[in-house]
Every structure is written in structure tokens, then in C-alpha cells.
Protein backbone atom coordinates (compact mmCIF):
# COMPACT_ATOMS: atom_id res chain seq x y z
CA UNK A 1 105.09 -19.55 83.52
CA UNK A 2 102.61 -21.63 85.24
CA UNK A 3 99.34 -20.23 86.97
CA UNK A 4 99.93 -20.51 90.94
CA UNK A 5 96.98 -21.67 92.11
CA UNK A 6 95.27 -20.72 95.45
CA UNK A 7 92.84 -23.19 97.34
CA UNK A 8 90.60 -22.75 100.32
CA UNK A 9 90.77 -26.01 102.61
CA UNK A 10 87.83 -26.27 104.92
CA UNK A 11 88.39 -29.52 107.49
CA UNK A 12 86.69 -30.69 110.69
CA UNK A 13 90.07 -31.60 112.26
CA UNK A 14 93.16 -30.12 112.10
CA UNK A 15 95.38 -33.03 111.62
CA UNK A 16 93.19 -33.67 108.58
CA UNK A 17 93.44 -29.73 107.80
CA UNK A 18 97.60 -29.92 108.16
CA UNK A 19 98.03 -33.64 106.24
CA UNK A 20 96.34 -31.31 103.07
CA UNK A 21 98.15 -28.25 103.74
CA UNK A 22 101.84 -30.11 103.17
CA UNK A 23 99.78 -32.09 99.96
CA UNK A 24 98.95 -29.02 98.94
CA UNK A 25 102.11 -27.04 99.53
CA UNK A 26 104.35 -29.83 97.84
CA UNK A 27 102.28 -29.25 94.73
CA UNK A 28 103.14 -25.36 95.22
CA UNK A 29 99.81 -24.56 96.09
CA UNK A 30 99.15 -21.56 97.95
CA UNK A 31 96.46 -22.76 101.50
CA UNK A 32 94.15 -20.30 102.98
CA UNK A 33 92.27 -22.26 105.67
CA UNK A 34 88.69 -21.35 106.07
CA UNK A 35 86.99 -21.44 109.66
CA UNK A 36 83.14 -23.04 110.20
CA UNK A 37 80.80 -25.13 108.54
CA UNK A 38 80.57 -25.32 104.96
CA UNK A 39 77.31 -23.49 105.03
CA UNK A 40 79.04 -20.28 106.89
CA UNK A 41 81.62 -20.49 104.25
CA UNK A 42 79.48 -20.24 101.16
CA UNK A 43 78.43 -16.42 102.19
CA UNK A 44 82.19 -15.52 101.45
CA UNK A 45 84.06 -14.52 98.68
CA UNK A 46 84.33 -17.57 96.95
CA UNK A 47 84.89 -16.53 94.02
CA UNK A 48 88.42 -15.03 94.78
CA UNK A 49 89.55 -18.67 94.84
CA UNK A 50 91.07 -20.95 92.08
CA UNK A 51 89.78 -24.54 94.37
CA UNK A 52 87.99 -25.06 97.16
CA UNK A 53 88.43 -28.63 99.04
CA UNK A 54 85.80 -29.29 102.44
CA UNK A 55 84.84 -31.55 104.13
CA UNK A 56 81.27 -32.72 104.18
CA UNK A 57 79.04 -34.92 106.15
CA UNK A 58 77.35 -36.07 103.35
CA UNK A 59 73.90 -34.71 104.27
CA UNK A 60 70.71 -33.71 102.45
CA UNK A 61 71.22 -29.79 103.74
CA UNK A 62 75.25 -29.94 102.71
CA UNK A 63 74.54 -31.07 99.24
CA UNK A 64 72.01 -27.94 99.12
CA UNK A 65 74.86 -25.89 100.48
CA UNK A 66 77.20 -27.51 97.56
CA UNK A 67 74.78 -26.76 94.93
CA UNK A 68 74.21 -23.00 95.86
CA UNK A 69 78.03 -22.80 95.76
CA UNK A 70 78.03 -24.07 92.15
CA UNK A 71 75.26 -22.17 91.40
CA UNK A 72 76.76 -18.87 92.72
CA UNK A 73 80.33 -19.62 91.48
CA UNK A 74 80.03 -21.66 88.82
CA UNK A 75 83.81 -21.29 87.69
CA UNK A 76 85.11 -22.53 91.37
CA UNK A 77 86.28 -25.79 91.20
CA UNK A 78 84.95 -27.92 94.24
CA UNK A 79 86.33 -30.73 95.82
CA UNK A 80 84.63 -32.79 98.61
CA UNK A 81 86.16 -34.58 101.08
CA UNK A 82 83.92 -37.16 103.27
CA UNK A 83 84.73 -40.31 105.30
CA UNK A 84 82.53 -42.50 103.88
CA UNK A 85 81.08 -41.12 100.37
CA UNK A 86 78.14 -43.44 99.55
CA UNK A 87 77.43 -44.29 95.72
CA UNK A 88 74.22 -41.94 95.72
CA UNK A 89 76.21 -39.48 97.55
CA UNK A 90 78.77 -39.58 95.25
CA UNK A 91 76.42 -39.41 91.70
CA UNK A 92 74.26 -36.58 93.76
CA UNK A 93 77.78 -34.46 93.78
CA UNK A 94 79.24 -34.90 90.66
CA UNK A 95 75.73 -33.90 88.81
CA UNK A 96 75.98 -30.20 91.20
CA UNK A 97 79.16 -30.29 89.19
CA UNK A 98 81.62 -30.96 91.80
CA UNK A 99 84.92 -31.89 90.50
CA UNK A 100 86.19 -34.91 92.56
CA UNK A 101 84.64 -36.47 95.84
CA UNK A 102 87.57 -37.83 98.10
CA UNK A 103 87.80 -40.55 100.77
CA UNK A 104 89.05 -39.31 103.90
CA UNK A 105 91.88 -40.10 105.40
CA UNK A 106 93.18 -38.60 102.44
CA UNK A 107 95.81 -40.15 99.63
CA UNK A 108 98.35 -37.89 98.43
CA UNK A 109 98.27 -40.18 94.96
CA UNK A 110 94.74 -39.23 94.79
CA UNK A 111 94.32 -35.32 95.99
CA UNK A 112 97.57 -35.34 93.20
CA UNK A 113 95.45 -36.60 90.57
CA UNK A 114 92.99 -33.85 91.17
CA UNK A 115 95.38 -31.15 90.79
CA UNK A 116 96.73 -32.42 87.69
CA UNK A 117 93.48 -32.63 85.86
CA UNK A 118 92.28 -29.08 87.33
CA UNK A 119 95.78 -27.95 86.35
CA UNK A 120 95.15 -29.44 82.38
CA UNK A 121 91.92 -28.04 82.84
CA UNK A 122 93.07 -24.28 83.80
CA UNK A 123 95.44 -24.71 81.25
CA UNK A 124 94.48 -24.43 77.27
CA UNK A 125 91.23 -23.80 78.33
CA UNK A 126 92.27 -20.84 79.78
CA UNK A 127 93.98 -19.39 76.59
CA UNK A 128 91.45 -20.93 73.96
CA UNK A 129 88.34 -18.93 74.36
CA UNK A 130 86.44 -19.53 71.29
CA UNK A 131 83.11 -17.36 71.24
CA UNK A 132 79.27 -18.77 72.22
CA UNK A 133 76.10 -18.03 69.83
CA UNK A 134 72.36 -19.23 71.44
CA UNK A 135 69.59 -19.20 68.68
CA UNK A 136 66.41 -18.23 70.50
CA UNK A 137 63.36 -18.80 68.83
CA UNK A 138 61.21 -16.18 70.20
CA UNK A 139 58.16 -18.29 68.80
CA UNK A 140 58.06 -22.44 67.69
CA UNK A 141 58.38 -22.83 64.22
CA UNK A 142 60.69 -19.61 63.61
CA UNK A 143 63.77 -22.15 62.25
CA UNK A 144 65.91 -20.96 64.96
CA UNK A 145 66.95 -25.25 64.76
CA UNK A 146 67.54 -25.23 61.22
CA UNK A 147 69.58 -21.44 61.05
CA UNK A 148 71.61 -22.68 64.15
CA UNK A 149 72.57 -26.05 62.07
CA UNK A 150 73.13 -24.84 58.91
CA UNK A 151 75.12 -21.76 60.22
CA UNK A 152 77.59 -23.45 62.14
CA UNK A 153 78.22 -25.78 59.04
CA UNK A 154 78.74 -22.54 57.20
CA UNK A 155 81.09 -21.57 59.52
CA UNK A 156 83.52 -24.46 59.58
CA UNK A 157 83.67 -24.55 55.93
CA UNK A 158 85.45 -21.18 56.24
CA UNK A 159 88.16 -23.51 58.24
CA UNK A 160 87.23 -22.67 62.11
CA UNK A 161 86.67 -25.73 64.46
CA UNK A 162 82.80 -25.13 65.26
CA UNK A 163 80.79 -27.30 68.00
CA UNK A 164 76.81 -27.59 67.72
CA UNK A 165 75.57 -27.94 71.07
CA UNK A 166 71.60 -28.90 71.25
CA UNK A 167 69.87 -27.63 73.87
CA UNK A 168 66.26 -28.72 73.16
CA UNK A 169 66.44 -31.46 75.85
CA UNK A 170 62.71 -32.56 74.92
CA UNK A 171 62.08 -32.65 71.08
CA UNK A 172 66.12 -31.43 69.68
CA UNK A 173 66.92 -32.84 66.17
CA UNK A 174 69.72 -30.06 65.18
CA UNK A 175 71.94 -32.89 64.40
CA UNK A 176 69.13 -34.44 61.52
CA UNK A 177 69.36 -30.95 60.14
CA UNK A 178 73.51 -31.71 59.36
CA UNK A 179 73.59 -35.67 59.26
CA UNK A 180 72.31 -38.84 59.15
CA UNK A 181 74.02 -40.19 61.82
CA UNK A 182 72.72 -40.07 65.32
CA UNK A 183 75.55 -42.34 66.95
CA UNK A 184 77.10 -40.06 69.56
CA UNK A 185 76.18 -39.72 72.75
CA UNK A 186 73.64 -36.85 74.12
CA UNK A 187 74.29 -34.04 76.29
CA UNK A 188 72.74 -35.86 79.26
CA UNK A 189 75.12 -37.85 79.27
CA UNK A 190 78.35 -36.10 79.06
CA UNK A 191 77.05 -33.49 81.78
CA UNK A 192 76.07 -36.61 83.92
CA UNK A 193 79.98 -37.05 84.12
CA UNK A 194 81.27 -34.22 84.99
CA UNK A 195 84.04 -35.69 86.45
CA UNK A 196 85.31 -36.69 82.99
CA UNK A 197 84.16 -33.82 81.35
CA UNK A 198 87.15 -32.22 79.05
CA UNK A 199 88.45 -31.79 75.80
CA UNK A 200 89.10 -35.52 75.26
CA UNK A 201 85.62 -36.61 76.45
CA UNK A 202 83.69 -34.13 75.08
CA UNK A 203 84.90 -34.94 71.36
CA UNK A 204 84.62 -38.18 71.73
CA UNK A 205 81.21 -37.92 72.58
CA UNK A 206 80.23 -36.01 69.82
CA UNK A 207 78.71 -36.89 66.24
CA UNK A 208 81.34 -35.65 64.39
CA UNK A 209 79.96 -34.13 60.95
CA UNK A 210 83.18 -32.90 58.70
CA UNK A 211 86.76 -32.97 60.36
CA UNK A 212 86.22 -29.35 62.21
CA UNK A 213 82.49 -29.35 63.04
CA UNK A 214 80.60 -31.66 66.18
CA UNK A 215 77.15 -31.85 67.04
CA UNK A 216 76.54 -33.27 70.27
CA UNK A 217 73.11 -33.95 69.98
CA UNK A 218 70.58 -33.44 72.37
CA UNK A 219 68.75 -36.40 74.81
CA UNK A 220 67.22 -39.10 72.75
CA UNK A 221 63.90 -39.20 74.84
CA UNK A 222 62.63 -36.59 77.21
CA UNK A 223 63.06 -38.30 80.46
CA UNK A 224 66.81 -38.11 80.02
CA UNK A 225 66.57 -34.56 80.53
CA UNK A 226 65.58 -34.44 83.88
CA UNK A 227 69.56 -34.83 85.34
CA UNK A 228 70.88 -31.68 83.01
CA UNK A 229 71.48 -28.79 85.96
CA UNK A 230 72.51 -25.25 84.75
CA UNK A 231 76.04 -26.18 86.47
CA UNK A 232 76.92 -28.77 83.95
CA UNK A 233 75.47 -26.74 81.19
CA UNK A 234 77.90 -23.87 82.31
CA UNK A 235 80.72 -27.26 82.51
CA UNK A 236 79.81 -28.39 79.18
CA UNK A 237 79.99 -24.95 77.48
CA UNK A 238 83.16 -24.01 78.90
CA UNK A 239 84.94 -27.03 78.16
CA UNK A 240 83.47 -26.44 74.36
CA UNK A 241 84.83 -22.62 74.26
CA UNK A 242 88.25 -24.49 75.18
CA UNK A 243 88.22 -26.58 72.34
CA UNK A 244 86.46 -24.56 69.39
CA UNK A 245 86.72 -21.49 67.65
CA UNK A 246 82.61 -21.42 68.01
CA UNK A 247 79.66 -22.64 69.92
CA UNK A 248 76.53 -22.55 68.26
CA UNK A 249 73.53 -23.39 71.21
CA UNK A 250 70.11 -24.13 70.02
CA UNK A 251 68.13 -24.29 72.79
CA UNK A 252 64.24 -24.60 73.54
CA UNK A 253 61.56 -21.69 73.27
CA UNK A 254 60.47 -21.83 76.97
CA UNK A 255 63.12 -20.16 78.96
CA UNK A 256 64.00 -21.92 82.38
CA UNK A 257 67.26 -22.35 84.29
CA UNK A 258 69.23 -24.71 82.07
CA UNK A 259 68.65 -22.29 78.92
CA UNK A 260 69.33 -19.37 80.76
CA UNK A 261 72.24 -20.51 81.98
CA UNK A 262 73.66 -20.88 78.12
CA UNK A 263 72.46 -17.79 77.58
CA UNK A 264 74.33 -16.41 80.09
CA UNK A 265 77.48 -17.41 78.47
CA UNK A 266 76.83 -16.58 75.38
CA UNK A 267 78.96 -13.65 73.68
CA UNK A 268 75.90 -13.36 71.23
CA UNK A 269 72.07 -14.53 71.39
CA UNK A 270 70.38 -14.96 68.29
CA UNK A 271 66.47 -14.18 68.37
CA UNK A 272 65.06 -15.77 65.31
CA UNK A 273 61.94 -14.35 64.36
CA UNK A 274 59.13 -14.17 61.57
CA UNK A 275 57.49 -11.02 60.04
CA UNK A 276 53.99 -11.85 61.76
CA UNK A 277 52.16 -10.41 65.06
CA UNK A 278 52.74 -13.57 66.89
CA UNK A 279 56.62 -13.51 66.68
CA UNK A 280 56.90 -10.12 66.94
CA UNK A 281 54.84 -9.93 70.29
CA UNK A 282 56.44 -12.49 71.62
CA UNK A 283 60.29 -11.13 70.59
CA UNK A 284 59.25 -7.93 72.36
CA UNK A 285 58.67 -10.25 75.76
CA UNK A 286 61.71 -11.97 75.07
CA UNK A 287 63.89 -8.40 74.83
CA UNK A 288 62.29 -7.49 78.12
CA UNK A 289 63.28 -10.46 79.90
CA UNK A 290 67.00 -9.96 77.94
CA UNK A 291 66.89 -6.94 79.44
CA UNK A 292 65.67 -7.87 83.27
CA UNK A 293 68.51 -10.64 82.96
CA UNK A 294 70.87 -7.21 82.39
CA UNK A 295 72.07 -8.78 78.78
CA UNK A 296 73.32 -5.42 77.19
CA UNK A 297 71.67 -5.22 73.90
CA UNK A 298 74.77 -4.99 71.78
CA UNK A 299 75.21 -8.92 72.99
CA UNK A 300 70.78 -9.60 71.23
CA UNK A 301 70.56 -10.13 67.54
CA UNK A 302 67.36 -10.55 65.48
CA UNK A 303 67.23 -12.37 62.57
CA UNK A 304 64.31 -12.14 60.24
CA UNK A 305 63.71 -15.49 59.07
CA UNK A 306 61.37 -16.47 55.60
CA UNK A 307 61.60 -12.66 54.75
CA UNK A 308 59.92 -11.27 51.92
CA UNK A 309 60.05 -7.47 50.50
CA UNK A 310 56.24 -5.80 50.25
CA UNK A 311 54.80 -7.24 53.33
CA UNK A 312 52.19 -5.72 55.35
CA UNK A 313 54.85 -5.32 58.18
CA UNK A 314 58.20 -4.41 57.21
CA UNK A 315 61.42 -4.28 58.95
CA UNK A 316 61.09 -0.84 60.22
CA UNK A 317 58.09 -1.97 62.36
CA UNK A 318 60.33 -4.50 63.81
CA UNK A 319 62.53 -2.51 64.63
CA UNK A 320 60.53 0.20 66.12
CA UNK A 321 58.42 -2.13 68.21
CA UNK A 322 61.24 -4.16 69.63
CA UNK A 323 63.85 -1.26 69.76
CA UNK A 324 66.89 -3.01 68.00
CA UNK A 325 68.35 -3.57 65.21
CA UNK A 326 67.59 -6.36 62.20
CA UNK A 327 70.63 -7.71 62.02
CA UNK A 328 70.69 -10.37 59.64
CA UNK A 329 67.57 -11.46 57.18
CA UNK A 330 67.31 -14.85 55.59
CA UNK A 331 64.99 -14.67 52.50
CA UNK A 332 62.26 -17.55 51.99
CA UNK A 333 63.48 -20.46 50.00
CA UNK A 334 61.27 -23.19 50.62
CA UNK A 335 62.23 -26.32 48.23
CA UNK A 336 65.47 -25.67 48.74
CA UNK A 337 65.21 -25.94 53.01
CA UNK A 338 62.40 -28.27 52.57
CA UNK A 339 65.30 -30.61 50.61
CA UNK A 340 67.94 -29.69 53.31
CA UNK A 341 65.65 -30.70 55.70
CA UNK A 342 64.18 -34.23 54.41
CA UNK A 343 67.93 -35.20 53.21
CA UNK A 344 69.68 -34.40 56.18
CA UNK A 345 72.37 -32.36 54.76
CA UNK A 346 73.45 -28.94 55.13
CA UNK A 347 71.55 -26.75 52.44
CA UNK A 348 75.16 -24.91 51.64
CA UNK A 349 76.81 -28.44 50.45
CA UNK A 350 73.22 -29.64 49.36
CA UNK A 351 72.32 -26.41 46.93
CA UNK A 352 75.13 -23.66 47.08
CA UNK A 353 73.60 -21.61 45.04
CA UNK A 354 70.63 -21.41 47.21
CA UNK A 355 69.57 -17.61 48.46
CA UNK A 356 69.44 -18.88 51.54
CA UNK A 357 72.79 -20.97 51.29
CA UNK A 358 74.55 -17.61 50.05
CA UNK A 359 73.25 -15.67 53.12
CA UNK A 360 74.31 -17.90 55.55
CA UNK A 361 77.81 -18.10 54.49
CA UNK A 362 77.39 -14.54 54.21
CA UNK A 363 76.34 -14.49 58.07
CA UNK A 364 79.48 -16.69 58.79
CA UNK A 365 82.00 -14.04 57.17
CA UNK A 366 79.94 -11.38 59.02
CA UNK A 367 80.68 -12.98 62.58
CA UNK A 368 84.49 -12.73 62.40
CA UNK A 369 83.78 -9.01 62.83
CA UNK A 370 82.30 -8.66 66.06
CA UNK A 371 81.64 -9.96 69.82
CA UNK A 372 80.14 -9.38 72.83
CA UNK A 373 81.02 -9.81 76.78
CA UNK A 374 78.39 -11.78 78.17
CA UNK A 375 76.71 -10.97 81.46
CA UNK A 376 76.47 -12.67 84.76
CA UNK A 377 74.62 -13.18 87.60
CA UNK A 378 71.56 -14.72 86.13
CA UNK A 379 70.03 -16.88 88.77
CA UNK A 380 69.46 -14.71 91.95
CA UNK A 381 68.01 -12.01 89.48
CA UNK A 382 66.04 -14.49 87.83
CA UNK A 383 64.55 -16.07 90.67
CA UNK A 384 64.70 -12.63 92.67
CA UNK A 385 62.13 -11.82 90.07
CA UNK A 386 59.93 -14.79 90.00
CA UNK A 387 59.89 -14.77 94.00
């Protein structure tokens, strides 16, 4: 049976209001019709909604309004209405991550068209939730890129549909780590059209590596990064869970908004780590800003990586010091990644045999086994904190 879907119409007139209402009734949509400005209706319950459609005036201090919206409700579709949408206006909108701007007097033809696309979009989506892994390096140079690569290869050889999502807007090269090719497009650019942004688009977008494993590869110089907003990161993601049985996220050291908000949908984060001081140190402020964030710890993982018995710290003082678990440890093997690496290829096709290929795959059988609920609420604690 299909989802009914309930919308919130907020209109300056109410012969525009009513021409909606029927639109929307005839496409058995249940209307609630909100009362004020768009700004008084963003401190309300939101969230309760499956679409919201207002009007806007197209202003500087709307688009603000829009964005908090997104920001706060990031699963609320959003649909503006406006009499004369300019082309900035319109660009401006779609990167908060709304999902349609509309002319006004509206076109039944074209408020349809939205509905069936947010209807496709509620749709498989909404059964197909494949689970979200971020590697964290908790320190540059821990191999959090190259674990991240290699184990999502790993994982579609064992026949699930895996997505590589890089993250590392400035310097990312997960998808060297996996192939040679470098031909799709980058995240920039699919979360630049959010408008398009769904199954279809998505994969064709994507560097596709073996039949069941994409790497949609991160900006191509850092500029591009400056348009990626922690609402189409949340699109993007979503849109990937839909679509694959796993999302592997690599995403930068330096924690701000956009890798946060990953984060924040991730059922597990990876910390990747080396058995030295500096990674450890920094781990530990990486746990207390997990924890700040209120990320239970059952949904933080450290991996060991380059580990070595007979070391002057063991994994015991890990451990202790950081007060969780080792989950996984991936021994050194340095020819053997330093190959991967220079050749571009997966070190499980490139040397099976490998220690490191054979823990890996080990890691990918390990996964099946166990997942966590991710938290919420990110930003206003985050910035709560910084203020």
C-alpha cells in the first residue's frame, strides 16, 4: 500500500493557498495549512511533515530561513514557491538542498512532477537502507584512505553492492587506491544538483570499479569544494544507502560541518590509528569530541593500522587510554601496500595472499555481524559548543 503523504502549504494568498490545496488533494495528499511568514514557521515541528511547499520572496534573510530548515530537518523535503525565481535565486536554493523551486501562479503539470519524483524518492529508498562506515583518521598518514578503499573492494567481492564515497574535498585520491580511471564526475558536482540527485544520477556519476562497487571520487581541485553544504552531503548519502548494501566515507582529518554531517549518518565510524603518542593523543581528542557529538560508543571503532607484536606500546595501552575497544588490527605489510598503492589496484586482487589482503576480507566477513543506530542532532550541539 502506498505511503500517504502529508504536506504543509505555507502561501501569501489564499487563492494561491486553495489552487494547491485541490493540486494537492487530487494527488491524495493530505494539506495542513500553516499560518505566518516562513521564518515563524521554521520554529515548529517540522519534522512531523513528509513536504513542505512556501512561498518565498526570494530574499537574502528567507534563503537563511531555508537553510536553517534544511539544516534542522534535513529529511523534510522543501519546495519553494516564488513569483519570479531569478537564476541565482534558483542555484542559491537548490545547493541548501531544496527539492524543486516553482513559478507562481502555479502549474498543476509541474507541482505533479514534484510529487512523482518525491514519491520515487520515498519509495525504494525507503525500504533499501544499506548501512554507512566513515574512516576517520585520527592523525594524517594513519591509511584511513587506503583501509577505506581497499575494504570496500573487499566487501563487494563477497557479492554486496558497495559505494566509496570520498570525502577529502581538498587532497582525496581513494579512487587511485582502486583504479586507474578518474573519469566520473566528483562529489561537487552531483551535490551541486540536488535537484537530480537519485539513484539514476548518482550511478551514473560514479567511476564504476567492478559491476557492484562505485567510487565517486572526490573534487578534482580544491576550489570545487567550496559549494559542498552538510545538506547535500546528508542528500548524497541517503540517496547512496538507497542504492547499496554499503557506504564506505573517507573523509578528511580536520573535522568541520560537511564531515560531521557524514558522520552523523554513519551506523559505524572507523578511527584509524597508529601505535605511536601522536595518534594516540590525538584519537583520545577525537573520542571526546565523539562523545560531545552524543555518538554512543558502540557506533566508534579503532583500528590499529601497521601493527606489530613487541612494541613499546601495546594494545592494552590503547585501550586503556582511549577507553574502547581495538576492534580490528591490520598488521604492517609494506611492499605489498606500497605495490597496491603505485599500481592502482586493490591489494586483495593485486596479492591475495597478502597479511594485510587476508585481514581485510576478514574485516568484510566481520561487518555482516553487527550495526549501529547513528545519532542526530549534530549541528546546534556542535556549534552550541563552539559559541
Amino acid at each position: 500500500m502506498e505511503k500517504i503523504m502529508k504536506a504543509t502549504i505555507l502561501m501569501h494568498k489564499a487563492d494561491t493557498q486553495e489552487a494547491l490545496r485541490k493540486i494537492l488533494a487530487d494527488a491524495d495528499i493530505e494539506c495542513e495549512v500553516a499560518v505566518g511568514s516562513l521564518r515563524q514557521f521554521a520554529s515548529l515541528g517540522a519534522a512531523t511533515r513528509d513536504l513542505l511547499i512556501a512561498e518565498t520572496d526570494g530574499s537574502r534573510s528567507e534563503l537563511a530561513v531555508v537553510e536553517r530548515l534544511a539544516t534542522q530537518h534535513p529529511q523534510l523535503p522543501i519546495v519553494l514557491a516564488a513569483a519570479d525565481p531569478g537564476r541565482e535565486f534558483l542555484l542559491e536554493a537548490m545547493q541548501l538542498g531544496v527539492l524543486q523551486v516553482l513559478a507562481l501562479p502555479f502549474k498543476p503539470e509541474a507541482v505533479r512532477e514534484v510529487l512523482a519524483r518525491l514519491r520515487q524518492r520515498l519509495g525504494p529508498s525507503s525500504v533499501h537502507q544499506g548501512k554507512v562506515i566513515v574512516f576517520q583518521p585520527s592523525k594524517g598518514g594513519s591509511g584511513a584512505t587506503f583501509l577505506a578503499a581497499n575494504l570496500a573492494y573487499a566487501i563487494a567481492q563477497q557479492g554486496k553492492r558497495v559505494a566509496l564515497i570520498d570525502l577529502n574535498l581538498q587532497f582525496g585520491d581513494a579512487v587511485l587506491h582502486v583504479s586507474d580511471s578518474n573519469a566520473g564526475t566528483s562529489v561537487a558536482d552531483v551535490v551541486q544538483q540536488l535537484q537530480r540527485l537519485d539513484g539514476e544520477f548518482l550511478m551514473s556519476s560514479m567511476v564504476r570499479v567492478t559491476p557492484n562497487f562505485s567510487v565517486l571520487p572526490s573534487p578534482d581541485s580544491p576550489d570545487k569544494a567550496v559549494g559542498v553544504r552538510p545538506e547535500g552531503v546528508f542528500r548524497l548519502i541517503e540517496v547512496a544507502r538507497g542504492n547499496f548494501d554499503y557506504v564506505i566515507v573517507d573523509v578528511e582529518r580536520t573535522l568541520d560541518p560537511v564531515s560531521i554531517r557524514a558522520l552523523d549518518c554513519a551506523d559505524s565510524i572507523m578511527v584509524v590509528l597508529q601505535l605511536t603518542l601522536p595518534f594516540i593523543r590525538d584519537a583520545k581528542r577525537l573520542m571526546s569530541v565523539f562523545d560531545s557529538l552524543g555518538y554512543p560508543r558502540g557506533k566508534v571503532r579503532l583500528i590499529v593500522n601497521r601493527y606489530q607484536k613487541g612494541g613499546e606500546i601495546g594494545l592494552a595501552d590503547v585501550e586503556g587510554t582511549l577507553g574502547a575497544d581495538v576492534a580490528y588490527t591490520v598488521p604492517n605489510s609494506f611492499n605489498a601496500v606500497a605495490a597496491s598503492v603505485n599500481q592502482g589496484k586493490p591489494i586483495v586482487s593485486l596479492d591475495p595472499n597478502d597479511r594485510v589482503s587476508k585481514t581485510l576480507v576478514e574485516m568484510a566477513a566481520r561487518l555482516e555481524k553487527r550495526s549501529s543506530t547513528p545519532a542526530g542532532g549534530w549541528l546546534s550541539r556542535l556549534f552550541k559548543k563552539a559559541a
